[in-house]
Protein backbone atom coordinates (compact mmCIF):
# COMPACT_ATOMS: atom_id res chain seq x y z
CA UNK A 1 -46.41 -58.98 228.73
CA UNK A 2 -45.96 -62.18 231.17
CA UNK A 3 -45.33 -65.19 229.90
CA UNK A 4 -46.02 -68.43 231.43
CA UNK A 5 -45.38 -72.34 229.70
CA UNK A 6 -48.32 -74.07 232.04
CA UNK A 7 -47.29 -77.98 230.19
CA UNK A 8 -43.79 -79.65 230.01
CA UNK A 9 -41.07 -77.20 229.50
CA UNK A 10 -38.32 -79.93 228.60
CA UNK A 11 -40.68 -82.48 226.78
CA UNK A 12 -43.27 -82.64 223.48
CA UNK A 13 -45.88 -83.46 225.13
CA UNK A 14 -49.27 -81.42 227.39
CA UNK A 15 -47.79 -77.86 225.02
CA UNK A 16 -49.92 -75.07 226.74
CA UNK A 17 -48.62 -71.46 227.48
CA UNK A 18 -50.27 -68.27 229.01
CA UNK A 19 -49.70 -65.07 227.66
CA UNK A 20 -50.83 -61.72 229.51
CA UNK A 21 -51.23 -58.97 227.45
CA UNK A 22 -52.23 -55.61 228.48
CA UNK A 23 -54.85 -56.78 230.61
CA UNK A 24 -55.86 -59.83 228.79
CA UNK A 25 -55.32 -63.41 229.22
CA UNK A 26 -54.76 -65.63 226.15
CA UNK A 27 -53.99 -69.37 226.31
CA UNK A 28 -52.00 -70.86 223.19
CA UNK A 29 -52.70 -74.60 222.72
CA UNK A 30 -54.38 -76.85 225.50
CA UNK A 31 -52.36 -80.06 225.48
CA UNK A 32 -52.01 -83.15 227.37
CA UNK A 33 -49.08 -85.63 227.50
CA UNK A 34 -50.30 -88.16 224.82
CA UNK A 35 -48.19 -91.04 226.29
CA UNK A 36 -49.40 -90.38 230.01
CA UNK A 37 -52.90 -90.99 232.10
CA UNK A 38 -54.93 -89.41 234.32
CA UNK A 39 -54.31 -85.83 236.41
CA UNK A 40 -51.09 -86.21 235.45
CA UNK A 41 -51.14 -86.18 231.88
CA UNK A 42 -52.12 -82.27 232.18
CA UNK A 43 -51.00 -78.98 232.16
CA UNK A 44 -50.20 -77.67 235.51
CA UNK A 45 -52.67 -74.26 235.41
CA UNK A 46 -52.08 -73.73 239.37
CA UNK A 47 -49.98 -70.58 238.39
CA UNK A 48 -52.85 -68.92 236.32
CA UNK A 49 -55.45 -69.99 238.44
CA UNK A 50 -56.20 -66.48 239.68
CA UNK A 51 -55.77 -64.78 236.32
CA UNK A 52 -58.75 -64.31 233.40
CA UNK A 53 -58.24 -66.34 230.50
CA UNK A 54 -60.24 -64.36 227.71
CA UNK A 55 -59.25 -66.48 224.45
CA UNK A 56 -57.81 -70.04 223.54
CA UNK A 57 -55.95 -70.67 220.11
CA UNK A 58 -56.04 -74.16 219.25
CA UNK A 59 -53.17 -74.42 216.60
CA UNK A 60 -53.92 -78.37 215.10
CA UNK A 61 -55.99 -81.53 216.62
CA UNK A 62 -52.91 -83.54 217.96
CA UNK A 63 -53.53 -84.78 221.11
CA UNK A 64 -50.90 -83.19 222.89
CA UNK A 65 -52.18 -79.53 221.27
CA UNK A 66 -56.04 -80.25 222.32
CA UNK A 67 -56.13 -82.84 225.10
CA UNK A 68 -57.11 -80.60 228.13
CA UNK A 69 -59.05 -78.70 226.83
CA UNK A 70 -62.27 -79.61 228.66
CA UNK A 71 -60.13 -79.16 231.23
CA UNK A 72 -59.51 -75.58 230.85
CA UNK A 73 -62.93 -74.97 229.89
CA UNK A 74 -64.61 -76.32 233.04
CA UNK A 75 -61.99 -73.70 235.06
CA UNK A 76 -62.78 -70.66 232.10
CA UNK A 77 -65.73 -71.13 230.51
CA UNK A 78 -66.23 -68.31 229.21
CA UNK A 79 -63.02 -68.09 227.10
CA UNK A 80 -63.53 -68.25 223.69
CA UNK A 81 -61.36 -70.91 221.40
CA UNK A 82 -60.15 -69.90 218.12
CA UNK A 83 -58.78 -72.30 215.46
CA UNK A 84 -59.41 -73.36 212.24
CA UNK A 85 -62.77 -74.84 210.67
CA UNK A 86 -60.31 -77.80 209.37
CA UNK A 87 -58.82 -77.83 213.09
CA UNK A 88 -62.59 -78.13 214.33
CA UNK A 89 -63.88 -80.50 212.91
CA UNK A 90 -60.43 -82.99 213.60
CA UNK A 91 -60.90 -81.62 217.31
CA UNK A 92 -64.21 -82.88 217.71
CA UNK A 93 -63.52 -86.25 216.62
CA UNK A 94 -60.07 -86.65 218.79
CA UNK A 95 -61.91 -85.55 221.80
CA UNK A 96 -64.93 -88.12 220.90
CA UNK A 97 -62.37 -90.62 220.60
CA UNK A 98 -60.34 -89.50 223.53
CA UNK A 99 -63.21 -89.76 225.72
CA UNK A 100 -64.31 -92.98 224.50
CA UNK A 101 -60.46 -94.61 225.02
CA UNK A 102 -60.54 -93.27 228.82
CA UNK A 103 -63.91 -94.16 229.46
CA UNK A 104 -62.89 -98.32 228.14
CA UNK A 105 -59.31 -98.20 230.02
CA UNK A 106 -60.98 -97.70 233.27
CA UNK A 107 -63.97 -99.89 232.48
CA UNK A 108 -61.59 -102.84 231.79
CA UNK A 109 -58.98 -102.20 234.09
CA UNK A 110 -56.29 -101.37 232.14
CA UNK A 111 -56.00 -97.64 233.47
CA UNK A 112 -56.57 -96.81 237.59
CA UNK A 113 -58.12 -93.55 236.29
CA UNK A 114 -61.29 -92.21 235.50
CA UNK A 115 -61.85 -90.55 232.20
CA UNK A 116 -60.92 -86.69 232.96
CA UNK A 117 -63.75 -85.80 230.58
CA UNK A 118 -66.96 -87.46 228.92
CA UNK A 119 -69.25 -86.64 225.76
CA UNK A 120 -71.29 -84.30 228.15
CA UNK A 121 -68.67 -82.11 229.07
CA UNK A 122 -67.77 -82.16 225.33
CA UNK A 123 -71.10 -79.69 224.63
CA UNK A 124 -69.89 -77.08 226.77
CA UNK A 125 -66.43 -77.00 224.71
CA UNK A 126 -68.40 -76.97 221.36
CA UNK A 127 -70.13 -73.68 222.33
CA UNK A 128 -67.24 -71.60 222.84
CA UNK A 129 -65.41 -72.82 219.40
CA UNK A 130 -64.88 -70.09 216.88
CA UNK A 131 -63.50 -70.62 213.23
CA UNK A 132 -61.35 -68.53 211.43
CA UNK A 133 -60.11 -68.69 208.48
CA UNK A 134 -56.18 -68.22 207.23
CA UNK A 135 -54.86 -64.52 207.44
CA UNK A 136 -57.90 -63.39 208.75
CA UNK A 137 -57.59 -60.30 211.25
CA UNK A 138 -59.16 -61.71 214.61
CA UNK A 139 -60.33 -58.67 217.23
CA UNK A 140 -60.28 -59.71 220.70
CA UNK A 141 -62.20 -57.54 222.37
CA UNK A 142 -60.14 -55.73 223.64
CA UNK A 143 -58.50 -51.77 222.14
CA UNK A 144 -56.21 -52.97 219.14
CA UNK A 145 -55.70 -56.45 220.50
CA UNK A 146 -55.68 -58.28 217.30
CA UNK A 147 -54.96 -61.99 216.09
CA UNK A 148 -54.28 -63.62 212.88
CA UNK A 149 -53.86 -67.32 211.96
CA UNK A 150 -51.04 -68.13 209.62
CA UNK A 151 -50.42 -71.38 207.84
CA UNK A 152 -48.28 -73.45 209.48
CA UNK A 153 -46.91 -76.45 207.01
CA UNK A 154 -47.91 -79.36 209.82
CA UNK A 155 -51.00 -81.20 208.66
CA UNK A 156 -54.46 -80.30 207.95
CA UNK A 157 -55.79 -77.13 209.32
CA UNK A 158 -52.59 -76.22 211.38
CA UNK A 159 -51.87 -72.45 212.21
CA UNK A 160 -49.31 -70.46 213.39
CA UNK A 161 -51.16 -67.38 215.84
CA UNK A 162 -49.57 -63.59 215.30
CA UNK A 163 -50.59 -61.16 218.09
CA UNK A 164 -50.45 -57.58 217.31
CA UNK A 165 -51.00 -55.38 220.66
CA UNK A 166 -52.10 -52.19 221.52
CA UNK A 167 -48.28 -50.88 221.76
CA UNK A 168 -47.42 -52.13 218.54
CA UNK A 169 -45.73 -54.96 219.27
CA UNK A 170 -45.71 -58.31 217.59
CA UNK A 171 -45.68 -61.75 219.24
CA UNK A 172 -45.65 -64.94 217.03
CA UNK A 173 -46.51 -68.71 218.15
CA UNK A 174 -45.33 -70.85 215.40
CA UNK A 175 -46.57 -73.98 217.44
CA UNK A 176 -45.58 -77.08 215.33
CA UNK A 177 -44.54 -76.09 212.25
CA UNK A 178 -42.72 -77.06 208.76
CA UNK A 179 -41.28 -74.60 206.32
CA UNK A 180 -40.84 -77.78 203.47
CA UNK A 181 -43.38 -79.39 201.56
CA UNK A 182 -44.64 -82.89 202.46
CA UNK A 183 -46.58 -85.42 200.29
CA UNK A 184 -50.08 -83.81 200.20
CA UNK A 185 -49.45 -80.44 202.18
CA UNK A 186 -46.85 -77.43 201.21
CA UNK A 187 -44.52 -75.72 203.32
CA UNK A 188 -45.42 -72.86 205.86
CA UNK A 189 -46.73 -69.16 205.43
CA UNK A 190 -44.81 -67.50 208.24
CA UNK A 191 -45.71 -63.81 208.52
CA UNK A 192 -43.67 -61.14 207.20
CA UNK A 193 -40.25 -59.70 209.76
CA UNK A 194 -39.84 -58.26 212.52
CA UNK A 195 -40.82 -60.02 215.14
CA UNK A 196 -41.08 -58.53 218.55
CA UNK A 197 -41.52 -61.62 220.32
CA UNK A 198 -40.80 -65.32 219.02
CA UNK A 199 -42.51 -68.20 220.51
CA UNK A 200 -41.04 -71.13 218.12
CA UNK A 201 -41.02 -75.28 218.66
CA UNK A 202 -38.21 -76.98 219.40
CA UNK A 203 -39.03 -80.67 218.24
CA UNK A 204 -36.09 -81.83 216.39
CA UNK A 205 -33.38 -79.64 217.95
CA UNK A 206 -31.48 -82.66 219.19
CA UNK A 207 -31.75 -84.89 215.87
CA UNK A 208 -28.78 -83.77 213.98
CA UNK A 209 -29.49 -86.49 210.99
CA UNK A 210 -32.88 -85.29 210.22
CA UNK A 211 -31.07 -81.54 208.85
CA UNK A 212 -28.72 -84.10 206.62
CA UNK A 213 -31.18 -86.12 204.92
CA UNK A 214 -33.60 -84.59 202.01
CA UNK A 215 -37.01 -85.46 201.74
CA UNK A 216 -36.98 -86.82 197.55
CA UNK A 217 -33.85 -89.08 198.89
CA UNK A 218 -35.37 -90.62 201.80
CA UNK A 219 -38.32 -91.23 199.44
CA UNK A 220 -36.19 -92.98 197.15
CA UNK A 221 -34.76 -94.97 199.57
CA UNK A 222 -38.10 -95.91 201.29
CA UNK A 223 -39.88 -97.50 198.27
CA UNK A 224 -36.65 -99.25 197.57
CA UNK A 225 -36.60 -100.39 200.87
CA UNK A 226 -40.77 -101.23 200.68
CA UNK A 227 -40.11 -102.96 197.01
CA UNK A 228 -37.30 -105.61 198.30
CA UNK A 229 -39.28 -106.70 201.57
CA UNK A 230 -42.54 -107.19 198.89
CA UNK A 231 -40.34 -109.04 196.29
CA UNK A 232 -39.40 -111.43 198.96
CA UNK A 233 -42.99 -112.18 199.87
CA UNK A 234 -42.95 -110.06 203.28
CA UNK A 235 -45.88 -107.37 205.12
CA UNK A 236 -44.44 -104.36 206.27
CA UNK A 237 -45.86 -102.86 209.00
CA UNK A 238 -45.76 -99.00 209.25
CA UNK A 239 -46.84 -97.77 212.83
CA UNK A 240 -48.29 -94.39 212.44
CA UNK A 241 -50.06 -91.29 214.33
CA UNK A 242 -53.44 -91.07 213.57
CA UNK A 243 -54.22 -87.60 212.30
CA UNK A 244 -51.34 -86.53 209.50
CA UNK A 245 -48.51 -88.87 209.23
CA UNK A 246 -51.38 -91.95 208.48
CA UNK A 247 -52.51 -89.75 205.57
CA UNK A 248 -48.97 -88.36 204.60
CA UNK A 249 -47.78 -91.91 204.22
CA UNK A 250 -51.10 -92.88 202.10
CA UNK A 251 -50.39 -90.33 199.81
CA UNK A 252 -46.81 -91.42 199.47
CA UNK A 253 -47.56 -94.89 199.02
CA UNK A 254 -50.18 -94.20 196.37
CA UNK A 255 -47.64 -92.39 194.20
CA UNK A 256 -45.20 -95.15 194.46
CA UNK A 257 -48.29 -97.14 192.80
CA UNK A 258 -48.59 -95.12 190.32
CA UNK A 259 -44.62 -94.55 189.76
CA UNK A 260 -44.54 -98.71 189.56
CA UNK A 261 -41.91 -97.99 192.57
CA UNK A 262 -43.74 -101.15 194.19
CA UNK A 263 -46.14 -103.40 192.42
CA UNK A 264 -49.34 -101.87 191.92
CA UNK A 265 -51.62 -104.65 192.79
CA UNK A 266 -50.09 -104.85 196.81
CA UNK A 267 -52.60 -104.60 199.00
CA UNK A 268 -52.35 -101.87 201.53
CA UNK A 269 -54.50 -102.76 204.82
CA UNK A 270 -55.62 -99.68 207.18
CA UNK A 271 -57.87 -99.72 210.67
CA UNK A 272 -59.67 -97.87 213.16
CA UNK A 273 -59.89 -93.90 213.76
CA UNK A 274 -57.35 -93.14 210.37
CA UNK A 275 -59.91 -93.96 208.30
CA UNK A 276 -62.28 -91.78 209.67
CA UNK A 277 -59.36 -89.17 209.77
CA UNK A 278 -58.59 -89.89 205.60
CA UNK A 279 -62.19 -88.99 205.14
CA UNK A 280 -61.68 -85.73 206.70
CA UNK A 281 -59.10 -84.87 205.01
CA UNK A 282 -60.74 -85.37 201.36
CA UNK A 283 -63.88 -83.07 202.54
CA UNK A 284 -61.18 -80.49 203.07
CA UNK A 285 -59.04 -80.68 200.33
CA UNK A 286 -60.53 -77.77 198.46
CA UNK A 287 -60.56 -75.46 200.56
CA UNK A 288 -57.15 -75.98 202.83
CA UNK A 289 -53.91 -75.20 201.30
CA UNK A 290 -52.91 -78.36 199.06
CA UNK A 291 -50.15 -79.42 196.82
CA UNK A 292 -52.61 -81.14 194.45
CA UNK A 293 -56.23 -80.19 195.70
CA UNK A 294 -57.96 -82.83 193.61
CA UNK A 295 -55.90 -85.41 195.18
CA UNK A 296 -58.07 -87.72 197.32
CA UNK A 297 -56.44 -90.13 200.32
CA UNK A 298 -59.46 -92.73 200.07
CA UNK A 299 -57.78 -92.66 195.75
CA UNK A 300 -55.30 -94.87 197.71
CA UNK A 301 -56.88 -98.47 197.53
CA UNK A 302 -56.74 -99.35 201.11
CA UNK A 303 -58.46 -103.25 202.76
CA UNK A 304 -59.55 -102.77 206.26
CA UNK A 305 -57.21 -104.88 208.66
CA UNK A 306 -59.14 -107.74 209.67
CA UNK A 307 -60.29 -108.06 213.47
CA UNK A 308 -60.10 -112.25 213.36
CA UNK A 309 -56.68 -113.83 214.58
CA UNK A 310 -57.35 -116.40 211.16
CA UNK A 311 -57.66 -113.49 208.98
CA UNK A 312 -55.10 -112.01 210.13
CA UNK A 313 -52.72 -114.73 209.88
CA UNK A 314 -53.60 -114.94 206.18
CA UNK A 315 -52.78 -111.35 205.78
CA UNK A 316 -49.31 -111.52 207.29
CA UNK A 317 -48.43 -114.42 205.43
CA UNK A 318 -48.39 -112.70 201.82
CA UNK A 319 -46.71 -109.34 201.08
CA UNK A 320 -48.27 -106.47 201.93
CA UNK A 321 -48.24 -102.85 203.54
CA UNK A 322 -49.64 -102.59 206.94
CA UNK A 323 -50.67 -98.73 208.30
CA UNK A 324 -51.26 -98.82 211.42
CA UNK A 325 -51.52 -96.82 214.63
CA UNK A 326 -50.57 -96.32 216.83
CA UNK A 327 -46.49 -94.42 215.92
CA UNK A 328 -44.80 -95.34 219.13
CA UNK A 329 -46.18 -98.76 219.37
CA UNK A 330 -48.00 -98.38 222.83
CA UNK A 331 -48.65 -101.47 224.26
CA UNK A 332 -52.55 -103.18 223.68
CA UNK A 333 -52.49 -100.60 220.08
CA UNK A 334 -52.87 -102.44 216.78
CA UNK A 335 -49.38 -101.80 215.56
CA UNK A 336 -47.79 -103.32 218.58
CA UNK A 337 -50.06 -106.19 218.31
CA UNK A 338 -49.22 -106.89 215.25
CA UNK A 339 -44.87 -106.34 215.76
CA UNK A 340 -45.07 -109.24 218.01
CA UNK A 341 -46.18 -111.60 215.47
CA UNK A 342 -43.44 -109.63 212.23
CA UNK A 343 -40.65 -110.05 214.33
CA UNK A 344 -38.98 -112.98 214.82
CA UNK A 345 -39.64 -113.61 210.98
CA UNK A 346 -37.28 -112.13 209.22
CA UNK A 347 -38.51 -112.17 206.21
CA UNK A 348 -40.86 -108.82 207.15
CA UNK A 349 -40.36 -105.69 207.98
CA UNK A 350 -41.42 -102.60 210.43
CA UNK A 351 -40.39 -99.37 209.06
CA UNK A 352 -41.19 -96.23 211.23
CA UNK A 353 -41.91 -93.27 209.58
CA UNK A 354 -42.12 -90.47 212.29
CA UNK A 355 -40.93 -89.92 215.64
CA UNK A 356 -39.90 -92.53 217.60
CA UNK A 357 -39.85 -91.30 221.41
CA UNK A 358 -36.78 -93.34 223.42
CA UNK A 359 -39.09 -94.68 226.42
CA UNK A 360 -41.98 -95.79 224.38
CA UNK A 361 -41.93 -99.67 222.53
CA UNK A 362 -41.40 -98.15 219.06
CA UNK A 363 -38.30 -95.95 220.08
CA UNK A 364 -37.20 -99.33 222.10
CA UNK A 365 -37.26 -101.57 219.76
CA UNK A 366 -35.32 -99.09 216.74
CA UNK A 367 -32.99 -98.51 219.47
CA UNK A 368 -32.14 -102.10 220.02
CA UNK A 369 -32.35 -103.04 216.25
CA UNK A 370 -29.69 -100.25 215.47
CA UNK A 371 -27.24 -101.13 218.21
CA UNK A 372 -27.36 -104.89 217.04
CA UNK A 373 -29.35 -106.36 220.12
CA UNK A 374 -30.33 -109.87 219.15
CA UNK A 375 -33.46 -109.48 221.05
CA UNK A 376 -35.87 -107.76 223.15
CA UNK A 377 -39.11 -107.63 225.66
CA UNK A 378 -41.85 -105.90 222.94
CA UNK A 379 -44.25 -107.96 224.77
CA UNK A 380 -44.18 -108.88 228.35
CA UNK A 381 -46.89 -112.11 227.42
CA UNK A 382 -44.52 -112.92 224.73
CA UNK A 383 -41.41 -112.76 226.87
CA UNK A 384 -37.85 -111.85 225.10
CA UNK A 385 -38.23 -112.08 221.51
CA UNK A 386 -34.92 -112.56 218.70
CA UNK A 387 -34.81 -109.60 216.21
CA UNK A 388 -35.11 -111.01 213.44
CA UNK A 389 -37.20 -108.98 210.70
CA UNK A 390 -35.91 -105.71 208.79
CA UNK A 391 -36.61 -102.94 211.09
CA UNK A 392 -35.47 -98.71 210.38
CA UNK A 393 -36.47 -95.59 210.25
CA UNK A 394 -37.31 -93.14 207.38
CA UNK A 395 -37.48 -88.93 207.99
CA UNK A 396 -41.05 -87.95 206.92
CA UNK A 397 -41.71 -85.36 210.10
CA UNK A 398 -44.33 -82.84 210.04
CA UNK A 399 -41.36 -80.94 212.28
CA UNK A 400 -38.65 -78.57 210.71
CA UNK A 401 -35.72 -79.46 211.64
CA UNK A 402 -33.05 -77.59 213.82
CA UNK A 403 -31.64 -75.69 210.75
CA UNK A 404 -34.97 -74.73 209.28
CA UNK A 405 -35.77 -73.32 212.71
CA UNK A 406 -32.60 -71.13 213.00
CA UNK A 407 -33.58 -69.96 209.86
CA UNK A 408 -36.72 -69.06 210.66
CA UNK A 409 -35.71 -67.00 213.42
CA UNK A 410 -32.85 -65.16 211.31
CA UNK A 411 -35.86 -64.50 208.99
CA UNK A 412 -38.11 -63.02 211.48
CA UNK A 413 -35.73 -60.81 212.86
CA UNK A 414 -37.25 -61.50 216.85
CA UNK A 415 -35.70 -59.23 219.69
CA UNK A 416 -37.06 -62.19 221.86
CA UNK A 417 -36.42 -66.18 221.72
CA UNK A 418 -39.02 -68.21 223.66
CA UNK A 419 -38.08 -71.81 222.83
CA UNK A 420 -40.96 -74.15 223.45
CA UNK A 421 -42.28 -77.92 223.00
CA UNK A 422 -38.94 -79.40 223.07
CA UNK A 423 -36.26 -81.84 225.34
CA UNK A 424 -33.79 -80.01 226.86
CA UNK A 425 -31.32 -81.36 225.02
CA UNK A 426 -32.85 -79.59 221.84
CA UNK A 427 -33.18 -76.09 223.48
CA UNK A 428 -29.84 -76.37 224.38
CA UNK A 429 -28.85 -76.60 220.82
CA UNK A 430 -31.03 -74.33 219.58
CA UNK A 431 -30.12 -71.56 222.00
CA UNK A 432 -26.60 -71.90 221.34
CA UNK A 433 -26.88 -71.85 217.34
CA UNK A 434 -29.30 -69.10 217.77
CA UNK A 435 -26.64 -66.51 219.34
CA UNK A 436 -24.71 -67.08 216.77
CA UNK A 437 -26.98 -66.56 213.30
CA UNK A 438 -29.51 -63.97 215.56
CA UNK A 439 -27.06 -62.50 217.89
CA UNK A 440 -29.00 -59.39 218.81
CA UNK A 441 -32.09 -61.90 220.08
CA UNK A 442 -32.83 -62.64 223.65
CA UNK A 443 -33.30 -66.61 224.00
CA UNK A 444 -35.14 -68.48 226.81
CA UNK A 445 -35.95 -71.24 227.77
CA UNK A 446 -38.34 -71.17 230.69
CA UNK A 447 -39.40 -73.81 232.89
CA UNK A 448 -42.80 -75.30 233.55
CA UNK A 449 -44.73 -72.76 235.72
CA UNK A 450 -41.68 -69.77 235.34
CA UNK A 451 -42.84 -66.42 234.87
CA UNK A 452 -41.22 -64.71 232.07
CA UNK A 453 -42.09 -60.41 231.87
CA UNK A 454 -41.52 -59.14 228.35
């Protein structure tokens, strides 16, 4: 078995790996870096560009999991994608959407680069898009090649993929995964031990806090924190990612509601492609695994953010909660828009509730609010800016953290490591804890476009 990681070895983003097994070519995930544009933004697939790629296993509709895959599909078209019928339908409305966003940014001049796909070439990915349900045996064609998606804890429709080969032999992909329950979604189904072969995330392997902190007491401490800036008359703004965290966060916020943990009546103000995303959501919530399946995310009263500067200035000057996208506060999004007006007032707040990466405005600006800055470039039209409004972060990942993952692998019993979808920093952790509590496992940590045999 050869393996290959084809996106960023020491980063989150473009997560796409080649696997050759016994004479076939399988593809997990077909990613593209979220927070870059253009050519660039993609896997590198020079190194498999002479091999077959036979099947595709989408494991969930974030953008860096699905964002080439047009891209791979114009170079294999005959591969066949597998993924879930919750993970399909999300897919087909992030690549709309993605396609539409590239096709603007070059129109208006706010990107140098054509679109790298368009509706049309959209068609030819729908065609090859197979659904499978959970723990569903998947043949591939070829002797005793099987595949199975398992459950993987993340958001709506995410899955694990288990190989089993012709020899016997098990490989697992955990992709992005969580083993603890979140607001709306339980914890993970891993499959049962061994493992042969352990292809696992690496997200949080540098973030030593998030293994500290529980999720019921950083949900105690979040509507405290939500309650005080509404007593006091401010809007907190809450920049989230579209698909999962938006909904997550509804769900949390609706319970608080109903707990009287903040006052009922405040009016909670969503926008753009997360509504779209809540609806999905509720048309799956029978029939995807679900903490309370009759729970609904469009329950949560929600206002739709106002387009008008006016309105909006009446908005932010009473309390209320703002969800917004996008989570990292790129520049031109809604949510940054709107943290240029919140703060120099310090009466308000903006609370992140998800990753924050370092280079990106959101991961900025809690950077220089935590080290006591007194102010900061959010906005180069706005020039420096004091800090003055309430700004911090709260642990609601869709990630395990570095612990959970250690205990994963001790679980599964792997004679193989392959860490993936990570910094470096965080594989370096990882692979050091994991000698220790799975001592008889191989670990690696390949680079982009490094051939691994197995």
């Amino acid at each position: 078995m050869d393996f290959i990681s084809l996106g960023r070895a020491n980063d989150i983003g473009a997560s796409c790996h080649y696997l050759g097994v016994n004479g076939s070519g399988i593809v997990l995930d077909a990613g593209a870096d979220p927070n870059g544009e253009g050519p660039a933004s993609l896997p590198d697939f020079s190194p498999i560009e002479h091999h077959n790629v036979d099947h595709v296993f989408i494991t969930h509709a974030h953008h860096d999991h699905i964002g080439s895959i047009p891209n791979l599909n114009a170079k294999w078209p005959m591969a066949w994608m597998h993924l879930t019928p919750a993970t399909r339908t999300l897919t087909t409305f992030m690549l709309y959407a993605s396609a539409r966003l590239q096709r603007r940014k070059f129109d208006e001049g706010s990107s140098p680069f054509r679109a790298l796909f368009d509706e049309e070439d959209l068609d030819d990915v729908f065609d090859v898009l197979c659904t499978h349900d959970y723990d569903q045996w998947i043949d591939l064609g070829s002797e005793h090649l099987r595949a199975k998606l398992h459950y993987s804890g993340h958001l709506l429709g995410s899955a694990g993929v288990l190989l089993s080969t012709p020899d016997h032999r098990r490989i697992y992909y955990t992709s992005d995964t969580r083993s603890e329950a979140q607001t709306m979604i339980p914890g993970a189904a891993h499959p049962s031990a061994p493992i042969d072969v352990l292809i696992m995330e690496s997200t949080l392997g540098a973030d030593p806090v998030a293994e500290t902190v529980t999720r019921p007491e950083e949900e105690v401490r979040f509507a405290r924190r939500l309650a005080s800036v509404l007593d006091r008359g401010g809007t907190v703004l809450l920049p989230v990612f579209m698909l999962g965290r938006a909904q997550e966060i509804l769900a949390l916020l609706g319970r608080f509601k109903m707990q009287n943990l903040i006052d009922p009546e405040t009016p909670i103000y969503t926008a753009g492609g997360l509504r779209e995303v809540s609806r999905i959501y509720d048309d799956y919530r029978l029939s995807t695994p679900r903490i309370d399946p009759d729970f609904e995310v469009y329950s949560v009263d929600q206002k739709r953010f106002p387009r008008t500067r006016k309105a909006r200035n009446r908005v932010l000057n009473q309390p209320g909660i703002l969800v917004l996208t996008s989570g990292m506060m790129i520049e031109r999004t809604l949510s940054h828009q709107v943290a240029v007006e919140l703060l120099e007032n310090e009466k308000h707040a903006i609370f992140f509730v998800g990753f924050s990466k370092e280079d990106l405005p959101a991961g900025k600006l809690l950077h220089a609010a935590q080290s006591g800055a007194e102010g900061m470039l959010l906005s180069p039209d706005r020039g420096m800016q004091q800090i003055e409004c309430e700004v911090d972060r709260f642990r609601f990942s869709g990630h395990a953290h570095r612990r959970e993952l250690t205990a994963l692998a001790k679980k599964l019993q792997p004679d193989t490591i392959i860490l993936v979808h990570g910094e470096a920093e965080a594989k370096r952790w990882l692979k050091q804890n994991l000698r220790e509590h799975c001592p008889e496992a191989r670990v690696l940590t390949p680079s982009q476009g490094e051939r691994v045999t197995l």
